[in-house]
N, C-alpha and C. Protein backbone atom coordinates (compact mmCIF):
# COMPACT_ATOMS: atom_id res chain seq x y z
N UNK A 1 0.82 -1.19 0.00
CA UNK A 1 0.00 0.00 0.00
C UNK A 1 0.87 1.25 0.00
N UNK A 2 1.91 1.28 1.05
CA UNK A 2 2.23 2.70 0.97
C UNK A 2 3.53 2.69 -0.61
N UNK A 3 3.74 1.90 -0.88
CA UNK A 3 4.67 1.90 -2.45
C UNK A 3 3.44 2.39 -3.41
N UNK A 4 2.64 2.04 -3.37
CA UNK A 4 1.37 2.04 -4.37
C UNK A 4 0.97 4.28 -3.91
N UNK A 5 1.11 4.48 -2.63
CA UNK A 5 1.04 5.68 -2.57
C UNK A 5 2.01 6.88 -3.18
N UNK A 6 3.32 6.09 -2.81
CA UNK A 6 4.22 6.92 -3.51
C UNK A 6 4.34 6.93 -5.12
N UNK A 7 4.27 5.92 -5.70
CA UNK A 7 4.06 5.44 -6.82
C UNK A 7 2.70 6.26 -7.48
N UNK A 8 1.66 6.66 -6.69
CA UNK A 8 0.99 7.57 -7.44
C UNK A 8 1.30 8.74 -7.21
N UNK A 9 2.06 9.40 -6.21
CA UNK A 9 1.74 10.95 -6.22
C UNK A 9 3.06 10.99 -6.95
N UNK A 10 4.15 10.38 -7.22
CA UNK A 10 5.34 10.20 -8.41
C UNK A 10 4.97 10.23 -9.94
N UNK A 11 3.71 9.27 -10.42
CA UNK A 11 3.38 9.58 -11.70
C UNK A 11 2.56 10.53 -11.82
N UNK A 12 2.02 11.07 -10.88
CA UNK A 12 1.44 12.40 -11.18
C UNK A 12 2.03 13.71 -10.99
N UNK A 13 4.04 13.24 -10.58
CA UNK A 13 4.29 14.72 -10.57
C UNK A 13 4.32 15.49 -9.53
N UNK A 14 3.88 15.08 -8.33
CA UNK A 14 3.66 15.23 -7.04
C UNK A 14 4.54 15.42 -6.32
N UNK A 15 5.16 16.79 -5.30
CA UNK A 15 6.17 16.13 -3.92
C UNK A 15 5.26 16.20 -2.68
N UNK A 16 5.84 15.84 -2.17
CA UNK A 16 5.43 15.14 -0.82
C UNK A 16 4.95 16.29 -0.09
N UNK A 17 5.43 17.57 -0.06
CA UNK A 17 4.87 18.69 0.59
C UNK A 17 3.57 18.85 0.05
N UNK A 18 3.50 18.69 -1.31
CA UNK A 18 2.24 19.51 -2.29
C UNK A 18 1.22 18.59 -2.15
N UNK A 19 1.02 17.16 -1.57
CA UNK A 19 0.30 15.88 -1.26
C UNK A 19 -0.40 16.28 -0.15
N UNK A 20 0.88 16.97 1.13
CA UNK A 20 0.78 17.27 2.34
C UNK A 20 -0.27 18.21 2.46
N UNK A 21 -0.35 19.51 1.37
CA UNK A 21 -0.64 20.61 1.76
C UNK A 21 -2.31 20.27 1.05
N UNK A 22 -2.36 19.70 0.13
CA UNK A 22 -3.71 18.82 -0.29
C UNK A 22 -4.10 17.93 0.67
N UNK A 23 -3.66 17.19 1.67
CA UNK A 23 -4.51 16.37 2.59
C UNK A 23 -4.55 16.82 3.92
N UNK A 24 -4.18 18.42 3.96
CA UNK A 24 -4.09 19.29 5.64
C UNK A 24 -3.58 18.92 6.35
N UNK A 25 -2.61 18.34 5.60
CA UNK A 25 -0.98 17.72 7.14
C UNK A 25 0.41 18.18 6.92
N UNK A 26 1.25 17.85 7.69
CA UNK A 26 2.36 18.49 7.28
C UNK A 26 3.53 17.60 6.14
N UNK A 27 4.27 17.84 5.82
CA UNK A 27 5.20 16.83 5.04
C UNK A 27 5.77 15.80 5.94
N UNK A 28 6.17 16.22 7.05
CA UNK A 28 6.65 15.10 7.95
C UNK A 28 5.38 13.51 8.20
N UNK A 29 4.56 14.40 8.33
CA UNK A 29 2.96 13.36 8.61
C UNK A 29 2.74 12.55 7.38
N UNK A 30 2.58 13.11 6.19
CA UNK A 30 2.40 12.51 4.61
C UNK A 30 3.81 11.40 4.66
N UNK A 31 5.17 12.16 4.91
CA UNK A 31 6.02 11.27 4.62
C UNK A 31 6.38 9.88 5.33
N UNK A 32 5.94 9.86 6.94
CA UNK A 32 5.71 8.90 7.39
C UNK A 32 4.41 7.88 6.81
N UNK A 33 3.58 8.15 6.21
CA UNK A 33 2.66 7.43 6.03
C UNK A 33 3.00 6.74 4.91
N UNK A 34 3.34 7.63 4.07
CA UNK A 34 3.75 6.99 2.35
C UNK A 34 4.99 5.91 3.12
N UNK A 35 6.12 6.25 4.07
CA UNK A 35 6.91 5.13 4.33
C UNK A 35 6.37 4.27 5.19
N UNK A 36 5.13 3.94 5.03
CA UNK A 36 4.75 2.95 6.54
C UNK A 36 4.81 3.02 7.87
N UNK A 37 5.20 4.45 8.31
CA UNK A 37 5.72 4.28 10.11
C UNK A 37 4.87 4.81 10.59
N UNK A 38 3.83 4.89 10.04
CA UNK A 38 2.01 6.04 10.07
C UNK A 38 1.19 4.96 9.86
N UNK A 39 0.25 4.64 10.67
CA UNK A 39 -0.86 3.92 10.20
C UNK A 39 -1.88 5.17 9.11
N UNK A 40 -2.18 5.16 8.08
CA UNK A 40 -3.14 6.01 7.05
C UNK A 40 -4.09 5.84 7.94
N UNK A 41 -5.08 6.78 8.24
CA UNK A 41 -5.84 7.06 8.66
C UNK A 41 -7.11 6.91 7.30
N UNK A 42 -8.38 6.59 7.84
CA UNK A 42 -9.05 6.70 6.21
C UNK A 42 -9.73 7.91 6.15
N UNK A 43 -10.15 8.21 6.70
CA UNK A 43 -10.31 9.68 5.92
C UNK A 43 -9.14 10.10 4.97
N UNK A 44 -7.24 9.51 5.27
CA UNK A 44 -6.68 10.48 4.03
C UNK A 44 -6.46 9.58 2.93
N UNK A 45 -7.12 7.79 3.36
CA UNK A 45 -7.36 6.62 2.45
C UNK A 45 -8.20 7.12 1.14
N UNK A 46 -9.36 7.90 1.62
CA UNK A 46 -10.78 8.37 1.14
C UNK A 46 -10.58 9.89 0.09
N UNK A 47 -9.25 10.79 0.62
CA UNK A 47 -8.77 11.72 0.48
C UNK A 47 -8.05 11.20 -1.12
N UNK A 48 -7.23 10.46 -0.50
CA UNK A 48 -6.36 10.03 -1.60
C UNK A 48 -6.69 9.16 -2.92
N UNK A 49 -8.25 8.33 -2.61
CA UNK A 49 -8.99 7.65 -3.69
C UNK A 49 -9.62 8.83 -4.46
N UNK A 50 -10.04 9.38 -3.57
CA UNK A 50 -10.40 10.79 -4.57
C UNK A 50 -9.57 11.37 -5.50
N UNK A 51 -9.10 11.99 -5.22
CA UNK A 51 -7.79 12.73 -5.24
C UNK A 51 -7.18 12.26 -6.75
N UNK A 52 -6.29 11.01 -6.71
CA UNK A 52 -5.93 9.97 -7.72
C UNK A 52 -7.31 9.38 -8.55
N UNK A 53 -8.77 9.33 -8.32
CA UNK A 53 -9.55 8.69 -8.43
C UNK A 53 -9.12 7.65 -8.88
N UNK A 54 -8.58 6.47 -8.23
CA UNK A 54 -8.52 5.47 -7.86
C UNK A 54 -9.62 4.68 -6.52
N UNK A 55 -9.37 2.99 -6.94
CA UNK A 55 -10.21 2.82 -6.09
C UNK A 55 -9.64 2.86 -4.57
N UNK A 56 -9.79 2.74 -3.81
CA UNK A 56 -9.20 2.18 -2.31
C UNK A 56 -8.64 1.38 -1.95
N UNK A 57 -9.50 0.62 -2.59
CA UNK A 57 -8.96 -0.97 -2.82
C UNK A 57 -7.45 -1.23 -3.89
N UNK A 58 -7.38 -0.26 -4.84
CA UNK A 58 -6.32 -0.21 -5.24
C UNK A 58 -5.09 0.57 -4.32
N UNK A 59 -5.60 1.18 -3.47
CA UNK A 59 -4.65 1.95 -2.86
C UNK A 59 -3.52 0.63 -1.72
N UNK A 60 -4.85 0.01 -1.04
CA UNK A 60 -4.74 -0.87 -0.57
C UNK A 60 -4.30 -2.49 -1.25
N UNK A 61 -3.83 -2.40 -2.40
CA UNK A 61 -3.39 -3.67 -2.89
C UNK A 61 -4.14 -4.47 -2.94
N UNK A 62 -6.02 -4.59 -2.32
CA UNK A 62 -6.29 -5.46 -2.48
C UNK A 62 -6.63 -6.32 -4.03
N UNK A 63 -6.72 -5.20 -5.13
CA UNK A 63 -6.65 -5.28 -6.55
C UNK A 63 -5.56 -4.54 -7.43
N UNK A 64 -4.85 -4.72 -8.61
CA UNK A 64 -4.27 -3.83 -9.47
C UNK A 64 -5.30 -2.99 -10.25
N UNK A 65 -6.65 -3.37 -10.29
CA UNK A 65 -7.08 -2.30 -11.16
C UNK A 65 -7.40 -1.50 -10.92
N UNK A 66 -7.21 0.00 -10.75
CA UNK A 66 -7.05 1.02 -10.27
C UNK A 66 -8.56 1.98 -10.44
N UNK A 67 -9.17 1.60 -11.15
CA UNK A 67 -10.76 1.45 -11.30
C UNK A 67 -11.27 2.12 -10.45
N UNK A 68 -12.65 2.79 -10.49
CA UNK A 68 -13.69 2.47 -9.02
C UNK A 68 -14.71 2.07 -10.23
N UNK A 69 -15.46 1.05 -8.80
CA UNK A 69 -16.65 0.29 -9.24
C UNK A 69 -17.78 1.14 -9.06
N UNK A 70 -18.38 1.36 -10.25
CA UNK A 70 -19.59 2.41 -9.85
C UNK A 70 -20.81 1.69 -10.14
């Protein structure tokens, strides 16, 4: 999950501050999470499916297809 996070805000061009300042946290907070030492909270799970419109479930590895099911 959190490779799959960095891995999107990377193909979109993204740093880690500008992620930060889009999900109302600081860079230190974003950067622990994208490295795993943060449990994600879902609200920034929910933040970030948006965001990427991706599914959640893709965020979460539980699928590769990056989809949402509507």
């Amino acid at each position: 999950m959190y490779r799959r996070i960095r891995d999107l805000r990377e193909d979109n061009d993204f740093t880690q501050k500008q992620m930060a300042k889009e999900l109302s946290c600081s860079q230190q907070v974003y950067s622990n999470n994208e490295l795993g030492q943060r449990d994600i909270p879902t609200e920034i799970l929910i933040k970030l499916s948006c965001f990427y419109n991706v599914s959640t479930d893709y965020i979460l590895g539980l699928t590769d297809n990056p989809e949402i099911n509507k």
